[in-house]
PDB file of N, CA and C in Angstrom:
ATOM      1  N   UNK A   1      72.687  46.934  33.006  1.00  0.00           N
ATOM      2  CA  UNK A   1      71.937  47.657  33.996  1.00  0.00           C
ATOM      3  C   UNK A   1      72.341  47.202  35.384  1.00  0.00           C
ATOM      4  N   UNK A   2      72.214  48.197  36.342  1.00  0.00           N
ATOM      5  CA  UNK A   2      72.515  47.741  37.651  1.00  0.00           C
ATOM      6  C   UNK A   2      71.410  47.039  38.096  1.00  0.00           C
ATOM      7  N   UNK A   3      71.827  45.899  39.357  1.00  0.00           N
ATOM      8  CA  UNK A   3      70.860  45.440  39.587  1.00  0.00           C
ATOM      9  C   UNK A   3      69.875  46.066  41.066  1.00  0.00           C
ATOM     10  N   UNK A   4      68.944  45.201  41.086  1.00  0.00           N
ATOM     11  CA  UNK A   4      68.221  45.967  42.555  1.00  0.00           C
ATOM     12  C   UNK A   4      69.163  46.494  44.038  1.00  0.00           C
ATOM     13  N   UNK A   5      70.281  45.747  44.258  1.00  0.00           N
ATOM     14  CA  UNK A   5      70.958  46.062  45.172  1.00  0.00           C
ATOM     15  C   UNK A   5      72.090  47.159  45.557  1.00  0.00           C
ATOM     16  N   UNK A   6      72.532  47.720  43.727  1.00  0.00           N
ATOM     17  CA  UNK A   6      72.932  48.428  43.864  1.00  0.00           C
ATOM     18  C   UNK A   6      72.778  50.121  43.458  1.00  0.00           C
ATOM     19  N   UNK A   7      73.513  50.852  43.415  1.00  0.00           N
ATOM     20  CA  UNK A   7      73.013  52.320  42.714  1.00  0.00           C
ATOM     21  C   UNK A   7      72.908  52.188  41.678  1.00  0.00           C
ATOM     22  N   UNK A   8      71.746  52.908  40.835  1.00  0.00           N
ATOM     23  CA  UNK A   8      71.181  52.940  39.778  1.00  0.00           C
ATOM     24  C   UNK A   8      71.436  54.348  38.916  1.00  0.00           C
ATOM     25  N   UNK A   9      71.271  54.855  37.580  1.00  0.00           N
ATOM     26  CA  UNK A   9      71.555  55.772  37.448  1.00  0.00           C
ATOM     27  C   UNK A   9      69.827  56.858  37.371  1.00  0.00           C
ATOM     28  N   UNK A  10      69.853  58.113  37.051  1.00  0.00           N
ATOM     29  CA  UNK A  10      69.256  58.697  36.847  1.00  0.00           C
ATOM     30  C   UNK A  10      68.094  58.063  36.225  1.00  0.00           C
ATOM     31  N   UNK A  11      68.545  57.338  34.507  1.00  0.00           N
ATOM     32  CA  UNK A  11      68.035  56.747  33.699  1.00  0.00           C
ATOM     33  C   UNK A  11      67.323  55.746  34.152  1.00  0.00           C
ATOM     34  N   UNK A  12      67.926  54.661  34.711  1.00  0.00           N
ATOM     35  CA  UNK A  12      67.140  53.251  35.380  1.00  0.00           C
ATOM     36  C   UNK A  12      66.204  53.904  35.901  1.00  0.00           C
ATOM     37  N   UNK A  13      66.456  54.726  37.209  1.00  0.00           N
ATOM     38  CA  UNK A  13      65.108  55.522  37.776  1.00  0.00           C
ATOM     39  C   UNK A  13      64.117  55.860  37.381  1.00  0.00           C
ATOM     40  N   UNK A  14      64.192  56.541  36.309  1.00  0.00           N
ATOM     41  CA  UNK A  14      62.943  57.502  35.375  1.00  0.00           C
ATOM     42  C   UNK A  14      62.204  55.864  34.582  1.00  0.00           C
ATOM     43  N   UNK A  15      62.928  55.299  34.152  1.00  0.00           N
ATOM     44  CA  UNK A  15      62.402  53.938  33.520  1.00  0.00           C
ATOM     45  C   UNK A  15      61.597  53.269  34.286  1.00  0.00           C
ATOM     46  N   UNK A  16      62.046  52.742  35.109  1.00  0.00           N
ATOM     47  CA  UNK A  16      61.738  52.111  36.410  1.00  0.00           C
ATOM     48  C   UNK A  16      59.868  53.147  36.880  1.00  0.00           C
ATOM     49  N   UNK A  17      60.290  54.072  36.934  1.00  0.00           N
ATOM     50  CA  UNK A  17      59.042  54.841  37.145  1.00  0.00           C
ATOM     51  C   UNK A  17      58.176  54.891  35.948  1.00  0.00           C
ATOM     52  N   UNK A  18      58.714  55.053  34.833  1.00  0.00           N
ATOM     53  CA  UNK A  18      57.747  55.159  33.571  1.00  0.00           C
ATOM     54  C   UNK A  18      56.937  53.402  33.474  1.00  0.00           C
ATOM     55  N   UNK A  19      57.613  52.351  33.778  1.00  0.00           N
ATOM     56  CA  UNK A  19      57.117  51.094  33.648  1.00  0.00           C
ATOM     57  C   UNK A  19      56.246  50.696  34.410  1.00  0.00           C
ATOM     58  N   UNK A  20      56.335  51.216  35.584  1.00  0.00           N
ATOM     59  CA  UNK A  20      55.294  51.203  37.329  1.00  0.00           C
ATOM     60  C   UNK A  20      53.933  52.145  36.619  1.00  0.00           C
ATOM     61  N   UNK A  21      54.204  53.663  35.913  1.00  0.00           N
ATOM     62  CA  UNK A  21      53.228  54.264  35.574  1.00  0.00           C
ATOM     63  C   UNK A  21      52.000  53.808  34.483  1.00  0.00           C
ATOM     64  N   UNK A  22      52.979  52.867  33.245  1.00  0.00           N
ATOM     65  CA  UNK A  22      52.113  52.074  32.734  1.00  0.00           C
ATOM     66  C   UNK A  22      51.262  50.669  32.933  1.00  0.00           C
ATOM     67  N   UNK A  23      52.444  50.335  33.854  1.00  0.00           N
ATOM     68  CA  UNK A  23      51.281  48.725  34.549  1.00  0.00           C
ATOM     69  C   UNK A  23      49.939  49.447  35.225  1.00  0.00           C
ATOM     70  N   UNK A  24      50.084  50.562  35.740  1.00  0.00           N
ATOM     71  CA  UNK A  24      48.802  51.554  36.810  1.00  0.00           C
ATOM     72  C   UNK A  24      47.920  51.657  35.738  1.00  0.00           C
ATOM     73  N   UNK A  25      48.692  52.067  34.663  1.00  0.00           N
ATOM     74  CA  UNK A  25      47.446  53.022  33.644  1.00  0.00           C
ATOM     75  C   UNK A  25      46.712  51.668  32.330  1.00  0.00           C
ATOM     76  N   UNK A  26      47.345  50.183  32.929  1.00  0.00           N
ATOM     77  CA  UNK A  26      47.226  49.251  32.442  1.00  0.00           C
ATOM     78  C   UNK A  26      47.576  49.092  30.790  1.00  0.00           C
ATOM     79  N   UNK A  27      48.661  49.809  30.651  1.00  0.00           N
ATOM     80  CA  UNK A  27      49.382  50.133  29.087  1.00  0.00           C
ATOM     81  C   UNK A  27      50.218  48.599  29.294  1.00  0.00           C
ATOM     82  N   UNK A  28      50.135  47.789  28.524  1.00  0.00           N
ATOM     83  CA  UNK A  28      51.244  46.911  28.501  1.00  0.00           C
ATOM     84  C   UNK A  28      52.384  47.395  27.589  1.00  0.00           C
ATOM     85  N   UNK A  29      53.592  46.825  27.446  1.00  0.00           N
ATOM     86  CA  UNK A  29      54.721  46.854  26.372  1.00  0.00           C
ATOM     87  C   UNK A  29      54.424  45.383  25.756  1.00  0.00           C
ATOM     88  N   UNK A  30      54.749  45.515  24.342  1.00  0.00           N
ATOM     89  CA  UNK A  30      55.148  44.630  23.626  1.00  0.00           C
ATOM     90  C   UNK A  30      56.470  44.789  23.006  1.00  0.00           C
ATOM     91  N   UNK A  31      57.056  43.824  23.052  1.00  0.00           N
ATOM     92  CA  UNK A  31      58.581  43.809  22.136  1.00  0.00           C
ATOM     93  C   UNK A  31      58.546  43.695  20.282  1.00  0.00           C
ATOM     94  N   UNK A  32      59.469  43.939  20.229  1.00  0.00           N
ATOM     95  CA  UNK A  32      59.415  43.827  18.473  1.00  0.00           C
ATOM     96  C   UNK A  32      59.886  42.475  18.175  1.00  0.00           C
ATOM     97  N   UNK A  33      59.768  41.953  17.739  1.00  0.00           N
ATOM     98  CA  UNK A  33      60.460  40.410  16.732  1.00  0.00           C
ATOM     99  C   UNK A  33      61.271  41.109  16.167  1.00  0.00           C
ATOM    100  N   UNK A  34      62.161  39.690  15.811  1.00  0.00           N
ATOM    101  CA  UNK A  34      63.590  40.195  14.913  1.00  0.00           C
ATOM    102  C   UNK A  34      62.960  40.669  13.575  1.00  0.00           C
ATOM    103  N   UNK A  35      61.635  39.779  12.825  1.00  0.00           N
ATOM    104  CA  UNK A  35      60.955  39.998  11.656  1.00  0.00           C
ATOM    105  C   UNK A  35      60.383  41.318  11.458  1.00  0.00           C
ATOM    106  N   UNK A  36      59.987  42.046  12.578  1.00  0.00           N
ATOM    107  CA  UNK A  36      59.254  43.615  12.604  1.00  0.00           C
ATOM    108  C   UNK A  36      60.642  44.385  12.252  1.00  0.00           C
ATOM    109  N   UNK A  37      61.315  44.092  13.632  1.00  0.00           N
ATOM    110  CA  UNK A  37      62.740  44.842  13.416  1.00  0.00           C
ATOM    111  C   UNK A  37      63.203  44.730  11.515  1.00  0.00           C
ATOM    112  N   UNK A  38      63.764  44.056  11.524  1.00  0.00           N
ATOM    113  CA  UNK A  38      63.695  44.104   9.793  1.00  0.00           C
ATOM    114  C   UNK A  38      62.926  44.614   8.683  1.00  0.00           C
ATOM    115  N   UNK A  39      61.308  44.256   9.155  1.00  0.00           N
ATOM    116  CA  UNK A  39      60.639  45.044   8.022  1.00  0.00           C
ATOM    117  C   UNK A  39      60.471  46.274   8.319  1.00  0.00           C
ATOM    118  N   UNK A  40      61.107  46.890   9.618  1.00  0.00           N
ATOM    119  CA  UNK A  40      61.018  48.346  10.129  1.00  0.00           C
ATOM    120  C   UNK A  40      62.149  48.864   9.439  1.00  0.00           C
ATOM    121  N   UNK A  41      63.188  48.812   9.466  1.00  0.00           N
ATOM    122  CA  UNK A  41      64.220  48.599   8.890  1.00  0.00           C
ATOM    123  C   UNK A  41      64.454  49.128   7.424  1.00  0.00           C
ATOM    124  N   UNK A  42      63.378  47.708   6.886  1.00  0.00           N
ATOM    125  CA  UNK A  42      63.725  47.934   4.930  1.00  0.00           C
ATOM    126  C   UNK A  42      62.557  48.881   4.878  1.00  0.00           C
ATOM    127  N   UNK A  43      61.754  49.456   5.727  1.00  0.00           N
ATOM    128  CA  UNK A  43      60.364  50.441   5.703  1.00  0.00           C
ATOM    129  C   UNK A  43      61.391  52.201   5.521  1.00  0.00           C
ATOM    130  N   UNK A  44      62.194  51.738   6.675  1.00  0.00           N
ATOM    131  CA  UNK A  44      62.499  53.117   6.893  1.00  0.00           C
ATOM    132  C   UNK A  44      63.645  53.719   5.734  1.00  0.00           C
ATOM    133  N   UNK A  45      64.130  52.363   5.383  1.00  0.00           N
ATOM    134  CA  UNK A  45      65.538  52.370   4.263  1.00  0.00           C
ATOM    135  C   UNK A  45      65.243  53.161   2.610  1.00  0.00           C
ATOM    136  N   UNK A  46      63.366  52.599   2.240  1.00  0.00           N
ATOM    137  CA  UNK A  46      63.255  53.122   1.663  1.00  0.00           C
ATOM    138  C   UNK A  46      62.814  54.201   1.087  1.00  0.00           C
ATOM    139  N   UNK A  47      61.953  54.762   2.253  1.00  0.00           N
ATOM    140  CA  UNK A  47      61.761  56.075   2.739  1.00  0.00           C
ATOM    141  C   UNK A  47      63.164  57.219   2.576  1.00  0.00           C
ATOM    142  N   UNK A  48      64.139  56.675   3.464  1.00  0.00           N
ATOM    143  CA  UNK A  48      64.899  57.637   3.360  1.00  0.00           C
ATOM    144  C   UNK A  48      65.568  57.896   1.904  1.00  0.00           C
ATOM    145  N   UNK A  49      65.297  56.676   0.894  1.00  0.00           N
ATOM    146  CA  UNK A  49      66.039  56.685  -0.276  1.00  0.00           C
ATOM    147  C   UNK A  49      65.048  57.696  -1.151  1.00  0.00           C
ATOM    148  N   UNK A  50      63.632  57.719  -0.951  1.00  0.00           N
ATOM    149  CA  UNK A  50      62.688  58.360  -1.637  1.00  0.00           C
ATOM    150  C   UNK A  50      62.709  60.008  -0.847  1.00  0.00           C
ATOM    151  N   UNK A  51      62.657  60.273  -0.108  1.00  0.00           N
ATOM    152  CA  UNK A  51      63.493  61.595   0.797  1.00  0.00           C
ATOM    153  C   UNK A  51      64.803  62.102   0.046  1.00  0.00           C
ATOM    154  N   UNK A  52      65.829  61.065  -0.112  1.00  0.00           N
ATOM    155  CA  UNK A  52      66.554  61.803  -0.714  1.00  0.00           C
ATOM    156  C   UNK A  52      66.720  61.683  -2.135  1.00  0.00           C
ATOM    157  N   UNK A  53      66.075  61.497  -3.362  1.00  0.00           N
ATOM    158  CA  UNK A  53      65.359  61.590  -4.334  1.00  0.00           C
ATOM    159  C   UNK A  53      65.074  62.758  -4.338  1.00  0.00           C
ATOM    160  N   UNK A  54      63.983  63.181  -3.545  1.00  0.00           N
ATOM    161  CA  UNK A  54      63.268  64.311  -3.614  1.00  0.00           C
ATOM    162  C   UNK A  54      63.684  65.553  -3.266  1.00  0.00           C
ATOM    163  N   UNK A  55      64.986  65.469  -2.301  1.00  0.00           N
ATOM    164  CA  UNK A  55      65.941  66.045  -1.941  1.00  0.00           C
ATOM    165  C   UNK A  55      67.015  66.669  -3.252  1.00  0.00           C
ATOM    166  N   UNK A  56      67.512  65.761  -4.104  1.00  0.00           N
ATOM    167  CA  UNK A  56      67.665  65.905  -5.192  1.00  0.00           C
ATOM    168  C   UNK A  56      67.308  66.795  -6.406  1.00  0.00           C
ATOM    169  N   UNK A  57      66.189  66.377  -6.809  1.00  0.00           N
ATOM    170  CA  UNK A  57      65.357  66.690  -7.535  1.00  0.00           C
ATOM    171  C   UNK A  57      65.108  68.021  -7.223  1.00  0.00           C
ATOM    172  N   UNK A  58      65.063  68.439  -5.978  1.00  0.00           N
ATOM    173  CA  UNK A  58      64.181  69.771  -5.457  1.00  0.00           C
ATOM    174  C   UNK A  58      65.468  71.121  -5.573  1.00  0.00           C
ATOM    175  N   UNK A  59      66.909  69.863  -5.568  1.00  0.00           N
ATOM    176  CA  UNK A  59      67.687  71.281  -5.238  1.00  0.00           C
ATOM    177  C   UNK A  59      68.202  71.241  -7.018  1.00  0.00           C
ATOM    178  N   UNK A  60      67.807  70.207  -7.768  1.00  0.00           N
ATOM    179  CA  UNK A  60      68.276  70.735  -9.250  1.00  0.00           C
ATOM    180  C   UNK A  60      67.757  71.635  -9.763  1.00  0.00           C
ATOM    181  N   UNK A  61      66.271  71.369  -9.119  1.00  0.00           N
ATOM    182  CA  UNK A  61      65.325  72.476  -9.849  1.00  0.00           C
ATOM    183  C   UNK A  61      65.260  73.798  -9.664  1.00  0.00           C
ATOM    184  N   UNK A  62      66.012  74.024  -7.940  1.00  0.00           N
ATOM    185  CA  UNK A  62      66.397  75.211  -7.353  1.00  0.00           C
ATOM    186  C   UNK A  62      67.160  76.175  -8.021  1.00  0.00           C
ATOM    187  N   UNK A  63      68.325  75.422  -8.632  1.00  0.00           N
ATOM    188  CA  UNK A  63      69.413  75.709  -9.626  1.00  0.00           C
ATOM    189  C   UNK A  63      69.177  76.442 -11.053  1.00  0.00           C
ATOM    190  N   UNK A  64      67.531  76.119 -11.364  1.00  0.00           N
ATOM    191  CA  UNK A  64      67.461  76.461 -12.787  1.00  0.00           C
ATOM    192  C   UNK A  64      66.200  77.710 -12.341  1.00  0.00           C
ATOM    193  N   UNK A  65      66.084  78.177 -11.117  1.00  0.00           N
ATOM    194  CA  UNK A  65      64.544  79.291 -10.817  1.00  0.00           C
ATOM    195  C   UNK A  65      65.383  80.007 -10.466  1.00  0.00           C
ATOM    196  N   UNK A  66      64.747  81.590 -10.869  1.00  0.00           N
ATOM    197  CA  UNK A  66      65.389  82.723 -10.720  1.00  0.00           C
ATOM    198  C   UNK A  66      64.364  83.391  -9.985  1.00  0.00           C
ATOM    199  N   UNK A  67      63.391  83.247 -10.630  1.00  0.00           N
ATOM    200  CA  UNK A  67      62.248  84.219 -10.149  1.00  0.00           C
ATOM    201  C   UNK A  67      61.387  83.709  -7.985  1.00  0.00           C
ATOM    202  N   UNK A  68      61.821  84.442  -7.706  1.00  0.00           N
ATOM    203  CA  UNK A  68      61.439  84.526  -6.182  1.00  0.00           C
ATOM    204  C   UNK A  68      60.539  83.695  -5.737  1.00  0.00           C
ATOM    205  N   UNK A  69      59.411  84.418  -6.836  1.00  0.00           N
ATOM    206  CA  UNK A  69      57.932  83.336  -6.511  1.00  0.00           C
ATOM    207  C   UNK A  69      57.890  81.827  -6.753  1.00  0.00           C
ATOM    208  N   UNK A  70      58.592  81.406  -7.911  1.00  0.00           N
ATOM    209  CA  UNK A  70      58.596  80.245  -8.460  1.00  0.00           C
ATOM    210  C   UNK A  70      59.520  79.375  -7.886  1.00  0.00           C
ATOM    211  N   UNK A  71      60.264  80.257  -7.008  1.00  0.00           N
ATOM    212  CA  UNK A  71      61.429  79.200  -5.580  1.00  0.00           C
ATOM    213  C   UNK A  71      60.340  79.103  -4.633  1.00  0.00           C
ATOM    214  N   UNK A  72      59.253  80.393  -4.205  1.00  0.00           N
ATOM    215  CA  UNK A  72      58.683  79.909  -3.290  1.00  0.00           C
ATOM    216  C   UNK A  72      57.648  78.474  -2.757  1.00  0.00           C
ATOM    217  N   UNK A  73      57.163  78.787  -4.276  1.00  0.00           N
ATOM    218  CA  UNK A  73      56.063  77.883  -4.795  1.00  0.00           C
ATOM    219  C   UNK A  73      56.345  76.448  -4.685  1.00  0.00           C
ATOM    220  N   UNK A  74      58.159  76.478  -5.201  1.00  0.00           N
ATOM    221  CA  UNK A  74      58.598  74.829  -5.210  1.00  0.00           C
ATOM    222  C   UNK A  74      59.144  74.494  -3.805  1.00  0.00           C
ATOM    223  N   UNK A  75      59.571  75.743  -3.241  1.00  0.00           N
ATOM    224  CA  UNK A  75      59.448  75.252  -2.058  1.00  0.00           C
ATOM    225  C   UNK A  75      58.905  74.588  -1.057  1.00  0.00           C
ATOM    226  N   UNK A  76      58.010  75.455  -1.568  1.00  0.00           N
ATOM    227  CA  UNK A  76      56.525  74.652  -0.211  1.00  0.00           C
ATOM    228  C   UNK A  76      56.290  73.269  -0.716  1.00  0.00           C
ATOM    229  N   UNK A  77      56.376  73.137  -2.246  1.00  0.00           N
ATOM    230  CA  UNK A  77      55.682  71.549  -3.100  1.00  0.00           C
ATOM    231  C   UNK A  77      56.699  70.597  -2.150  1.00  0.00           C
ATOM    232  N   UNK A  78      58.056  71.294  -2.160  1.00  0.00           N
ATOM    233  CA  UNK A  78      59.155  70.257  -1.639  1.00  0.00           C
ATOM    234  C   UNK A  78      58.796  70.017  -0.328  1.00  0.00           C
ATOM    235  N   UNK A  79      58.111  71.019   0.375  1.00  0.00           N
ATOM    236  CA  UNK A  79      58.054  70.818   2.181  1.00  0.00           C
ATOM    237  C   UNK A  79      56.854  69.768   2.232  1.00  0.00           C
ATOM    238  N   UNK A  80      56.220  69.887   1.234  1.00  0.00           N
ATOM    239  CA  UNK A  80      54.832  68.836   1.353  1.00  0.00           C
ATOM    240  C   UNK A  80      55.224  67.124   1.244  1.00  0.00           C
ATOM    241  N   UNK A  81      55.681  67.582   0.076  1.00  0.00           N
ATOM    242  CA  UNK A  81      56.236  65.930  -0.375  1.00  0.00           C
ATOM    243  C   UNK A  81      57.181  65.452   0.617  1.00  0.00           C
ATOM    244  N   UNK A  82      57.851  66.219   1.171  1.00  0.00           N
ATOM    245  CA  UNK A  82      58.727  65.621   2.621  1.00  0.00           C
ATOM    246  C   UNK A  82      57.946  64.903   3.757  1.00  0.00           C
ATOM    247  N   UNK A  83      56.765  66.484   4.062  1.00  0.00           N
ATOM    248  CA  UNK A  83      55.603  65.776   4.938  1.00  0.00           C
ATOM    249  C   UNK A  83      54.692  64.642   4.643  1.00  0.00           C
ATOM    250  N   UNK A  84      54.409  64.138   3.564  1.00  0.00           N
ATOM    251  CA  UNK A  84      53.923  63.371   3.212  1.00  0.00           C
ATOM    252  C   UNK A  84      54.869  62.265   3.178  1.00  0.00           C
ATOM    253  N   UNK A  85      55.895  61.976   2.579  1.00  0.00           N
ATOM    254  CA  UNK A  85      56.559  60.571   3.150  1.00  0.00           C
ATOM    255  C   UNK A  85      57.065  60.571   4.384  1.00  0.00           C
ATOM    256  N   UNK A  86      56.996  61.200   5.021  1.00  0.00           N
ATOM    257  CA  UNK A  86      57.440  61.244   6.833  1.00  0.00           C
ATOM    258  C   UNK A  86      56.208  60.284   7.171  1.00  0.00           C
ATOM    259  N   UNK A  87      55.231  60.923   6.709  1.00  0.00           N
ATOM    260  CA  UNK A  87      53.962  60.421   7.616  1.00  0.00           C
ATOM    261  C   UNK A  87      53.759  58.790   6.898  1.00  0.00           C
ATOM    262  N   UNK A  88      54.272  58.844   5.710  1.00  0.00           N
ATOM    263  CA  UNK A  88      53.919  57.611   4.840  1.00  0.00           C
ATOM    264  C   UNK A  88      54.927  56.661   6.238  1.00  0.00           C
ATOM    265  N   UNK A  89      56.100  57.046   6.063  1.00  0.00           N
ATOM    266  CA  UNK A  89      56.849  56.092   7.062  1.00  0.00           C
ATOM    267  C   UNK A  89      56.427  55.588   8.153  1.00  0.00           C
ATOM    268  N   UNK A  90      56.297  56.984   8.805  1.00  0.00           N
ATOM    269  CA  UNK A  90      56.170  56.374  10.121  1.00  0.00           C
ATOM    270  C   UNK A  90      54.859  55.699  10.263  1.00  0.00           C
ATOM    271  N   UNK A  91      53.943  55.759   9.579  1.00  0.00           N
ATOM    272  CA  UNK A  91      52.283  55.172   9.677  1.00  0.00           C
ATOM    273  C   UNK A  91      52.987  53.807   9.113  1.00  0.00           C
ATOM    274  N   UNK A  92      53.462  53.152   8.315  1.00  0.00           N
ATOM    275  CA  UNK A  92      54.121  52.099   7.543  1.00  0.00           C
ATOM    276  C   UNK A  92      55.021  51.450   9.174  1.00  0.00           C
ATOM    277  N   UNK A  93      55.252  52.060   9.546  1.00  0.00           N
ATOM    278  CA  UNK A  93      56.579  51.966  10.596  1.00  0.00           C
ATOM    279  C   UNK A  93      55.504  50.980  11.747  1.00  0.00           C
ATOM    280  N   UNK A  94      54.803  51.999  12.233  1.00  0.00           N
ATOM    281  CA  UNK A  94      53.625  51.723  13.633  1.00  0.00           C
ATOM    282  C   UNK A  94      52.371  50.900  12.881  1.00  0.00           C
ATOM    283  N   UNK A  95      52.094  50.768  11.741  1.00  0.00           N
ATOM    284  CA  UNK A  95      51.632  49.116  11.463  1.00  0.00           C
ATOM    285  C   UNK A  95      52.300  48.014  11.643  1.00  0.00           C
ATOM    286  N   UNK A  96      53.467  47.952  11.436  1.00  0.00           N
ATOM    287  CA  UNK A  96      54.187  46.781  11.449  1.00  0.00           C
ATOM    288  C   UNK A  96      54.589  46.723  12.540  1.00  0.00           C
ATOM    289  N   UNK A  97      54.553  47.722  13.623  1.00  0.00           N
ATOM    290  CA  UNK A  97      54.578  47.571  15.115  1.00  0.00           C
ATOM    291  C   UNK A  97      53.755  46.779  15.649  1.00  0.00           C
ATOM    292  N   UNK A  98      52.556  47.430  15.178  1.00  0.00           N
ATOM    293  CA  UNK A  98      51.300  46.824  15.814  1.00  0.00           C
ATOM    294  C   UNK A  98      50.637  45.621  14.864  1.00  0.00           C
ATOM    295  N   UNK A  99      51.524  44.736  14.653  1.00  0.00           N
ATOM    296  CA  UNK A  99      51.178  43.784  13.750  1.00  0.00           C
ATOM    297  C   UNK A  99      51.612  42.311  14.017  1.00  0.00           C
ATOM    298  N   UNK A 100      51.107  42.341  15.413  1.00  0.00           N
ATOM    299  CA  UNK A 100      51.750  41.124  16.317  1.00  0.00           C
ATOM    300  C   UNK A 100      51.077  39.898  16.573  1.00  0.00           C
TER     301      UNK A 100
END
């Protein structure tokens, strides 16, 4: 990063302003530990392995439906179960954020 004396980019700027806006609105930052970082990490690793599982699974089954309705039906089951480990993650994710 540049320092105070010299030109800054766009980015530093907007930062620089977003950090001034939260000391005002009395939001502190906390940093992550190397230990969060990691269990964020093996959180998100296995998420994505269970995502694509289901990913799997959803397009074998695709393979064997003919009938319109019964793609639709598994469709949506598949859009759920996606939404549901998204949210599993990231709620898994922002505990271990906030777990300081």
């Amino acid at each position: 990063m540049a320092d105070d004396t010299g030109l800054k980019s766009a980015y530093e700027l907007a930062m620089e302003r977003l950090k001034r806006r939260d000391a005002e609105a009395g939001i502190e930052s906390r940093h992550v530990t190397d230990a969060q970082k990691a269990a964020i990490a093996e959180a998100r690793s296995f998420y994505e392995a269970k995502l694509a599982e289901a990913q799997v699974l959803h397009e074998s089954s695709m393979r064997q439906l003919v009938d319109p309705a019964a793609r639709d039906t598994l469709e949506q089951g598949y859009r759920r179960e996606r939404e549901r480990l998204t949210t599993e993650r990231d709620r898994k994710v922002e505990q271990i954020r906030s777990s300081l």
